[in-house]
Protein backbone atom coordinates (compact mmCIF):
# COMPACT_ATOMS: atom_id res chain seq x y z
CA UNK A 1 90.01 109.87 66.57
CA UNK A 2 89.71 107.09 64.30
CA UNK A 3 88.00 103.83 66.57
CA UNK A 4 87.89 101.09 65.29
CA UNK A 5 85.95 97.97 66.36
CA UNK A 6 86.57 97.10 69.70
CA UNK A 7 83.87 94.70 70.94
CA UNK A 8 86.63 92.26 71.41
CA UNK A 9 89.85 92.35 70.04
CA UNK A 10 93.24 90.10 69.62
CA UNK A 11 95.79 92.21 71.36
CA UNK A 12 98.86 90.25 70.56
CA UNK A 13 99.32 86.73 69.56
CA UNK A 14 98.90 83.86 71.70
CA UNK A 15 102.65 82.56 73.51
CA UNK A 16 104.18 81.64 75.94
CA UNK A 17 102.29 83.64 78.64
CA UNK A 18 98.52 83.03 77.29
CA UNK A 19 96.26 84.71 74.96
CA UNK A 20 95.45 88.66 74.87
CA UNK A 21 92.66 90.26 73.93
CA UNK A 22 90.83 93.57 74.42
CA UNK A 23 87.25 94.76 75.25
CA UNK A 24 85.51 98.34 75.72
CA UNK A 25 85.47 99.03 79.81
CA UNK A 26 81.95 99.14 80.64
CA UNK A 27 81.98 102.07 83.39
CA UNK A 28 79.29 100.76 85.48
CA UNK A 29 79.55 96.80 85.19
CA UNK A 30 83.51 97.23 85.53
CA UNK A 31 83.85 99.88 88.52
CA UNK A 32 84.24 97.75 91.10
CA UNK A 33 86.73 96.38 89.33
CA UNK A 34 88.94 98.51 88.38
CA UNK A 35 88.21 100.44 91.57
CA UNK A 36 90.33 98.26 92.94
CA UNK A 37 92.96 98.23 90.93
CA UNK A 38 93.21 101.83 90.24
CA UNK A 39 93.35 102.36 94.31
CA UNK A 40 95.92 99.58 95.12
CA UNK A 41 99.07 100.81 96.77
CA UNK A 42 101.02 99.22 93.19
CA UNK A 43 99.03 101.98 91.29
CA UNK A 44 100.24 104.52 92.75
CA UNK A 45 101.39 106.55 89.55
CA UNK A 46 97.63 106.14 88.39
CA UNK A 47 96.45 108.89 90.98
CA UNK A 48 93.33 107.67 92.08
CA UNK A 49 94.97 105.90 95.25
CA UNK A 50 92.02 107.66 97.59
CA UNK A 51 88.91 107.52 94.81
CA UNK A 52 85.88 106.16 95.77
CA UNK A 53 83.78 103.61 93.74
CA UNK A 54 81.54 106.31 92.52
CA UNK A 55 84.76 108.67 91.43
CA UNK A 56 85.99 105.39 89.41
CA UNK A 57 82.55 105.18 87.78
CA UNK A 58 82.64 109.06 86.88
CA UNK A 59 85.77 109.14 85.32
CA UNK A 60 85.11 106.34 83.04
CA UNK A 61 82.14 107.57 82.39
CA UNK A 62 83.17 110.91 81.37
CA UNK A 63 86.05 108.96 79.21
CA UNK A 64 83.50 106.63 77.91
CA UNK A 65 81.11 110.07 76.63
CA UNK A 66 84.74 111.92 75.42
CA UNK A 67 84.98 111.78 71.68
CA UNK A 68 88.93 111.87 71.95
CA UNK A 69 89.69 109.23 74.50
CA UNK A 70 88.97 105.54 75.52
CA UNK A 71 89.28 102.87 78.07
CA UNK A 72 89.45 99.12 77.64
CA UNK A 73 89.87 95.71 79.63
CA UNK A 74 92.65 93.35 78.97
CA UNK A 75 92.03 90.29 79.59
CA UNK A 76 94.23 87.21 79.81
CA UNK A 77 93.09 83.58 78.90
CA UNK A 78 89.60 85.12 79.05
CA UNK A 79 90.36 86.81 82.99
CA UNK A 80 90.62 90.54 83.77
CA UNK A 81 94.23 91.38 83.81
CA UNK A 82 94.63 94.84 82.55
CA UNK A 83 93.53 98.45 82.26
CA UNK A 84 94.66 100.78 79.48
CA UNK A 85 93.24 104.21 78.00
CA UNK A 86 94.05 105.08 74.10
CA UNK A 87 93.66 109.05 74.02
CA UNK A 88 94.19 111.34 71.15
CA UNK A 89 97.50 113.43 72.51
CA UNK A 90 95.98 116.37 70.84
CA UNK A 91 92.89 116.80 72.47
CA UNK A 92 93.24 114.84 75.92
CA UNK A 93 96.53 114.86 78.58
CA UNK A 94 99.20 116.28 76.22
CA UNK A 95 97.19 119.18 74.38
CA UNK A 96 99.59 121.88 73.88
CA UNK A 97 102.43 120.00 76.07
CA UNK A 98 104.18 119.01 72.63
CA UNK A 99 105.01 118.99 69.07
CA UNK A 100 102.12 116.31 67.46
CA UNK A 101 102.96 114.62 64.52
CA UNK A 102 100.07 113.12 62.00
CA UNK A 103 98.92 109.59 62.99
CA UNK A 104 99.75 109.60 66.88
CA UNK A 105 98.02 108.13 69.91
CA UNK A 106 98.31 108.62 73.11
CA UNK A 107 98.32 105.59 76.17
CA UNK A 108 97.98 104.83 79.27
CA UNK A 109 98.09 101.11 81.08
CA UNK A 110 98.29 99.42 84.07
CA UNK A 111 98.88 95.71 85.08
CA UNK A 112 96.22 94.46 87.63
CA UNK A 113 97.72 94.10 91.43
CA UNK A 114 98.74 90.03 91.82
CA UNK A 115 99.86 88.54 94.97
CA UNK A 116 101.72 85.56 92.63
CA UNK A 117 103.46 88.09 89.84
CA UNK A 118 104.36 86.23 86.58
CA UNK A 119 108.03 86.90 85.31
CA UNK A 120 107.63 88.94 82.08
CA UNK A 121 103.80 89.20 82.41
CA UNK A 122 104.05 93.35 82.14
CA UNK A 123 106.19 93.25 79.30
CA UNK A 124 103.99 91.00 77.54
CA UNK A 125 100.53 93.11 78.79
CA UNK A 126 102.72 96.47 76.70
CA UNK A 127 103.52 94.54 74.06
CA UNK A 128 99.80 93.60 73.71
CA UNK A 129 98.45 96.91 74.32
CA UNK A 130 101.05 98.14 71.42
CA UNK A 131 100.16 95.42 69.14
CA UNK A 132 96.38 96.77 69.16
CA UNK A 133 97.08 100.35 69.10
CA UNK A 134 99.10 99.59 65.58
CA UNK A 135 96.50 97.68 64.12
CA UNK A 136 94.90 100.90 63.31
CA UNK A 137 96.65 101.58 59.97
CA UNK A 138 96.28 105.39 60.83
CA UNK A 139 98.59 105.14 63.74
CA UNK A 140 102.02 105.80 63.08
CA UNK A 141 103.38 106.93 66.34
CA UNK A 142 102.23 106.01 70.31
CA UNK A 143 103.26 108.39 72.70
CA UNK A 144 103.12 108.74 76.54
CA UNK A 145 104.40 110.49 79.59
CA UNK A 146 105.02 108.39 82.60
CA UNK A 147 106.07 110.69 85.96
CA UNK A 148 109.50 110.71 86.16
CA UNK A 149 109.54 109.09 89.16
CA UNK A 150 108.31 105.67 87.66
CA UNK A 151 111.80 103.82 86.52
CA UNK A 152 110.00 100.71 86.46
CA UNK A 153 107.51 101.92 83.37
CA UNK A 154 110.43 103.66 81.51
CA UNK A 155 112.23 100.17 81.37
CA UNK A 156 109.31 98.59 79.98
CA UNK A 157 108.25 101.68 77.71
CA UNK A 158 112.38 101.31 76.31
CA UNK A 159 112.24 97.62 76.11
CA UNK A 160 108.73 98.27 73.30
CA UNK A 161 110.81 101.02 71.62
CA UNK A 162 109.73 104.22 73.22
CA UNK A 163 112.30 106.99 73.01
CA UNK A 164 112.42 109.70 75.73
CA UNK A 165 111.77 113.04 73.64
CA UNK A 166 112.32 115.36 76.45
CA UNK A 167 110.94 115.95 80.25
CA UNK A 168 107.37 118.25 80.53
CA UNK A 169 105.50 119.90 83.26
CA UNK A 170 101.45 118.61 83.79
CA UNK A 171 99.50 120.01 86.14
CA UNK A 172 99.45 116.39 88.29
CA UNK A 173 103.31 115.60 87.54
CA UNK A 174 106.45 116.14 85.65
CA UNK A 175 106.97 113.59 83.22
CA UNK A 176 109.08 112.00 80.55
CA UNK A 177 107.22 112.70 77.32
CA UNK A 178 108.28 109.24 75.44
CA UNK A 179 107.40 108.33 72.03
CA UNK A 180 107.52 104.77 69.65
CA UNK A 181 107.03 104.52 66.15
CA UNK A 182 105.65 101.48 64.72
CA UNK A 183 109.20 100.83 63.24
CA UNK A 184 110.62 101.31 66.32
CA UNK A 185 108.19 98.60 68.22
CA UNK A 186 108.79 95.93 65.23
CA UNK A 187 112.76 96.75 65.52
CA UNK A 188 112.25 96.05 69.65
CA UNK A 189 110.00 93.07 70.26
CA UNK A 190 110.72 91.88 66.37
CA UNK A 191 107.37 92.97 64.61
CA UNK A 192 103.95 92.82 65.39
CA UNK A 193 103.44 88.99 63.81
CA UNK A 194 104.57 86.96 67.11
C-alpha cells in the first residue's frame, strides 16, 4: 500500500465547521484515548464496546506493525475529534469478500462521543477523511462495509457518494459492501477544492 506522508496532514479545507487535519495514531500515547471512544455506548458498530485499555493498545499496535493497514487521529481546530483506519481491501477486512479493482482503499471512521453534538459535524469529519484518502493520486476508488444495521453511516456514506455494491457475510457482521469513486465524491460534496 502506497503511504504517503502522514506526520500531519490537511484533511479537507478549512469552513464553516473549523479546520481538519490528520496525524499517525500513536498506539501507546493515544490508548487512553481512543479507549474511550472505541468503548462508548455511540460506538457500538466499532466492536470493542467491552476492550480493555491494554486490548486498545494491542490492536493498534498490531495495525501500526501491519504493512497493509493504518490508523490516524483527526483532529479539529488542533483537538482530538476523530478516529479512522485506511486498509488495503485486499489484504485486510475484505480479502476475498469481493471483486477489487486497481487503485482501491479500504476505511473505517468514527466521530468521537460529544455530549454538545455539532449539526453536520459527521458529515464534515467523512468528507475530510475522503478528501485525504484521494490525495493519494493512486487511489481511485474507497470502499467500505458498514453492518447493515447502521442506517445512520449509510446516510452519510450516500451523502459522500458511496454506492451500495451488494450485501456480504464477515465473520463479526453482515454488511453492506459500499464503494465511491473519486468522481463520484467530487459529483456529491462538489470536488475535493472546498
Amino acid at each position: 500500500m502506497n503511504r504517503p506522508d502522514t506526520s500531519r496532514a490537511e484533511a479537507g479545507s478549512p469552513g464553516k465547521l473549523g479546520a481538519f487535519t490528520v496525524r499517525p495514531l500513536d498506539p501507546l500515547a493515544d490508548a487512553e484515548l481512543v479507549h474511550g471512544w472505541v468503548t462508548h455506548p455511540k460506538a457500538v458498530f466499532w466492536l470493542m464496546g467491552g476492550a480493555k485499555l491494554q486490548d486498545v493498545e494491542r490492536e493498534y499496535m498490531a495495525i501500526a506493525a501491519h504493512p497493509h493497514h493504518d490508523a490516524f487521529i483527526g483532529l479539529h481546530d488542533g483537538e482530538p475529534a476523530f478516529l479512522f483506519e485506511r486498509y488495503d481491501p485486499t489484504e485486510v477486512e475484505l480479502k476475498g469478500l469481493y471483486e477489487a479493482e486497481p487503485g482501491d482503499v479500504g476505511m473505517h471512521f468514527l466521530v468521537a462521543p460529544t455530549d454538545t453534538p455539532v449539526h453536520g459535524f459527521t458529515r464534515a469529519v467523512i468528507t475530510a477523511v475522503m478528501d485525504f484518502l484521494f490525495t493519494d493520486p493512486v487511489v481511485r476508488r474507497v470502499v467500505v462495509e458498514p453492518d447493515v444495521t447502521n442506517g445512520a453511516v449509510q446516510a452519510l456514506n450516500k451523502a459522500v457518494g458511496f454506492e451500495v455494491l451488494r450485501e456480504i457475510a464477515k465473520p463479526e457482521k453482515d454488511a453492506l459492501l459500499s464503494a465511491c469513486t473519486r468522481e463520484q465524491f467530487e459529483a456529491a460534496t462538489g470536488g475535493t477544492d472546498r
